[in-house]
Protein backbone atom coordinates (compact mmCIF):
# COMPACT_ATOMS: atom_id res chain seq x y z
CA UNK A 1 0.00 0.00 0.00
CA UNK A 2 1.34 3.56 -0.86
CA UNK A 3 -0.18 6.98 0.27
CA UNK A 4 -1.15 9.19 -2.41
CA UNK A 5 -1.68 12.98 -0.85
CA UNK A 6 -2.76 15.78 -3.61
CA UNK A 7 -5.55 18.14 -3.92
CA UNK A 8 -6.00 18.08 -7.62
CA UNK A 9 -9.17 15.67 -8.79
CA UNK A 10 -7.79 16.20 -12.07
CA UNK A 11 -4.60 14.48 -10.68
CA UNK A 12 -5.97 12.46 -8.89
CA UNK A 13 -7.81 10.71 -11.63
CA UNK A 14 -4.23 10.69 -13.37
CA UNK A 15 -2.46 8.63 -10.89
CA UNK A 16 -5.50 6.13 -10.06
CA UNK A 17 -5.62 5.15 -13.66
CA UNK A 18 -2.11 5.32 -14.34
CA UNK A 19 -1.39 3.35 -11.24
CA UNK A 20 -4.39 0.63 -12.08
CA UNK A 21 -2.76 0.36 -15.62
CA UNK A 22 1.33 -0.08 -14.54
CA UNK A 23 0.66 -1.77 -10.73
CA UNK A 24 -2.90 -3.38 -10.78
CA UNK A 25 -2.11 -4.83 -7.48
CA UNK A 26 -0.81 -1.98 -5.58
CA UNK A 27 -3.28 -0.23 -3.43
CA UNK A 28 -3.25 3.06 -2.73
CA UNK A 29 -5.25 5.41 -0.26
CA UNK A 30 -5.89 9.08 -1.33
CA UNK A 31 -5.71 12.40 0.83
CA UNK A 32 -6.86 15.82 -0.49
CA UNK A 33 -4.62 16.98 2.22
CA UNK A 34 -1.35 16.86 4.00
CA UNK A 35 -3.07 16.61 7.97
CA UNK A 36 -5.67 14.21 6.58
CA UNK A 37 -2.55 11.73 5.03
CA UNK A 38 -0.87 12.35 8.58
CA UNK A 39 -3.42 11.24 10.96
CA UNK A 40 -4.16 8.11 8.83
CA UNK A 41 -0.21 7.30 8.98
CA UNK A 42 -0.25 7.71 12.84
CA UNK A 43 -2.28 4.02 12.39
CA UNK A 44 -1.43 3.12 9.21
CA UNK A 45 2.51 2.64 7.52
CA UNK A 46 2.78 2.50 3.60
CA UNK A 47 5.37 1.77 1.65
CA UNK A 48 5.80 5.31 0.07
CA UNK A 49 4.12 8.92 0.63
CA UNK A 50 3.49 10.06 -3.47
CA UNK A 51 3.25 13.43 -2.26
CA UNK A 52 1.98 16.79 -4.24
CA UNK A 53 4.04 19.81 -2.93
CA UNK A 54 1.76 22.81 -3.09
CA UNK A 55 -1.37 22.14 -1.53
CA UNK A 56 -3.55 24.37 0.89
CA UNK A 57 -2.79 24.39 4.35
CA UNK A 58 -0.33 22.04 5.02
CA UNK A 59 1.76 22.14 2.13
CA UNK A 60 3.79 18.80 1.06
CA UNK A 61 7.18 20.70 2.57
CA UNK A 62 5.69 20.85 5.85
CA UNK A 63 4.35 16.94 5.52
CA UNK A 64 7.89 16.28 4.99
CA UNK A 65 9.10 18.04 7.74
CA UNK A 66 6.70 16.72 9.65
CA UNK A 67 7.30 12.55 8.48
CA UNK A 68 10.90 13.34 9.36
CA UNK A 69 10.66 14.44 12.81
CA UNK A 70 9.41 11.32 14.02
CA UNK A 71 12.10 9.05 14.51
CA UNK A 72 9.59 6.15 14.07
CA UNK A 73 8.93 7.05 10.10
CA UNK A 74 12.19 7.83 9.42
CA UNK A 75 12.67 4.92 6.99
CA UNK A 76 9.64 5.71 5.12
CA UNK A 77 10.22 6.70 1.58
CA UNK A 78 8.77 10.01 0.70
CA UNK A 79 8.86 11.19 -3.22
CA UNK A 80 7.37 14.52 -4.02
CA UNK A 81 5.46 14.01 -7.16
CA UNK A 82 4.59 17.79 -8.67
CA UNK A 83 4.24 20.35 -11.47
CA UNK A 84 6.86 22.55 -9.72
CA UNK A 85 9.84 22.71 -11.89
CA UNK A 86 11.81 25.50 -9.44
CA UNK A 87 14.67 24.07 -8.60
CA UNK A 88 14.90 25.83 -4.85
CA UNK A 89 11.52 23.85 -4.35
CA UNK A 90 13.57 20.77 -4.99
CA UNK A 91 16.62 21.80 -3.12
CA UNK A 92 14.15 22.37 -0.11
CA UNK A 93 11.95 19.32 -0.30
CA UNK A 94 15.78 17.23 -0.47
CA UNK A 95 17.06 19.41 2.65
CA UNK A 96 13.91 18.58 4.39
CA UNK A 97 14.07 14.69 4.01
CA UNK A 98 12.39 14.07 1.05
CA UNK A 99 14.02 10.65 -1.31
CA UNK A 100 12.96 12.30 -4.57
CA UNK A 101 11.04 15.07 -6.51
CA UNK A 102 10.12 14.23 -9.74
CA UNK A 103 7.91 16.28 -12.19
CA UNK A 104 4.80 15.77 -13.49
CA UNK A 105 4.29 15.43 -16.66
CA UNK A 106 1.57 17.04 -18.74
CA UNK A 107 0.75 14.42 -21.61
CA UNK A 108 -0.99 11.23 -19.85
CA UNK A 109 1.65 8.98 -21.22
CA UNK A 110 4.50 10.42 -20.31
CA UNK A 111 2.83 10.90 -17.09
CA UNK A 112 1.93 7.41 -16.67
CA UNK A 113 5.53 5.97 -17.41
CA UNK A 114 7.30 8.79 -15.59
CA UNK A 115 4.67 6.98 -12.34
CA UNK A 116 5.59 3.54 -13.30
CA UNK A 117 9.22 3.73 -13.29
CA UNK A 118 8.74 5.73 -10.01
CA UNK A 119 6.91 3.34 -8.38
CA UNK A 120 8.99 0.02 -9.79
CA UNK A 121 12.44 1.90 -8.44
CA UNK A 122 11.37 2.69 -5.07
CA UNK A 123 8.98 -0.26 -4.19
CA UNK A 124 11.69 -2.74 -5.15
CA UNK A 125 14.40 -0.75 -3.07
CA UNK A 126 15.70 -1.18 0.32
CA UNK A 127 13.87 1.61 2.64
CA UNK A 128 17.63 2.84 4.04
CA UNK A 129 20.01 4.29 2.24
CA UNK A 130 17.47 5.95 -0.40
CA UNK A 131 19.95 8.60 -2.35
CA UNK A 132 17.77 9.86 -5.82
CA UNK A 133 17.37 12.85 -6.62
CA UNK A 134 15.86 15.66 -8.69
CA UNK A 135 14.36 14.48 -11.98
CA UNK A 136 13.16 17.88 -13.28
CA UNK A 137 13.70 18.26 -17.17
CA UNK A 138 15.50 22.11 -18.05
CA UNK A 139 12.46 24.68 -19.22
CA UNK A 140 10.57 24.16 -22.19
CA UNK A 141 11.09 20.47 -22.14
CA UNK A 142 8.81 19.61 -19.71
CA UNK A 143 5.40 19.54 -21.90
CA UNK A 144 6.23 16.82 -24.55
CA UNK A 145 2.48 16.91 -26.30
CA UNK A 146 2.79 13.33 -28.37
């Protein structure tokens, strides 16, 4: 099981499908928000946090700050999955605690494979040690529309 926190139902809809076409048998809970995904993981642990980074009220920085002050989740893999392409956004979300930041991509496949190849790297890796980083394209090659 993974959690999945972002406030977009437009992106939300992305991931479930692209998720139910690349890991049919991977569950995944949805939060519209960054305190609703943290009181669930007070009872609950997932595998991975996919989270989004700007959200209202507690933004996915904070949730990261947040997952890494308790020594008890500080194994848990945390990959910030969003449209930001700033690079001090990045630089934060890695000082912070976070394993990776990837972009999303605009055109559903790319979107979909950018997920899958996500998911496949970090659900078949040891939880210690994690060491990725930033996979944010320059500008203007971040919109491939094929």
């Amino acid at each position: 099981m993974i959690f999945v926190t972002e406030d977009s139902a437009e992106d939300i809809e992305a991931i479930e499908r692209a998720i139910g076409r690349s890991h049919p048998g991977l569950r995944a809970e949805f939060f519209s928000s960054g305190a609703e995904m943290l009181a669930r993981l007070a009872t609950t642990r997932p595998r991975l946090l996919l989270l989004d980074l700007n959200m209202p009220g507690e933004s996915g920085l904070d949730v990261i700050r947040r997952v890494r002050a308790d020594d008890t989740l500080a194994d848990l893999t945390i990959i910030v999955f969003t449209s930001s392409e700033e690079p001090a956004e990045a630089d934060a979300c890695y000082a912070a605690g976070a394993d990776s930041y990837i972009y999303k991509p605009l055109n559903f496949a790319l979107f979909q494979s950018v997920l899958s190849r996500t998911l496949d790297y970090w659900l078949n890796r040891p939880a210690a040690g994690n060491d990725a980083r930033i996979v944010v394209p320059p500008s203007g090659e971040s919109s491939a529309q094929t």
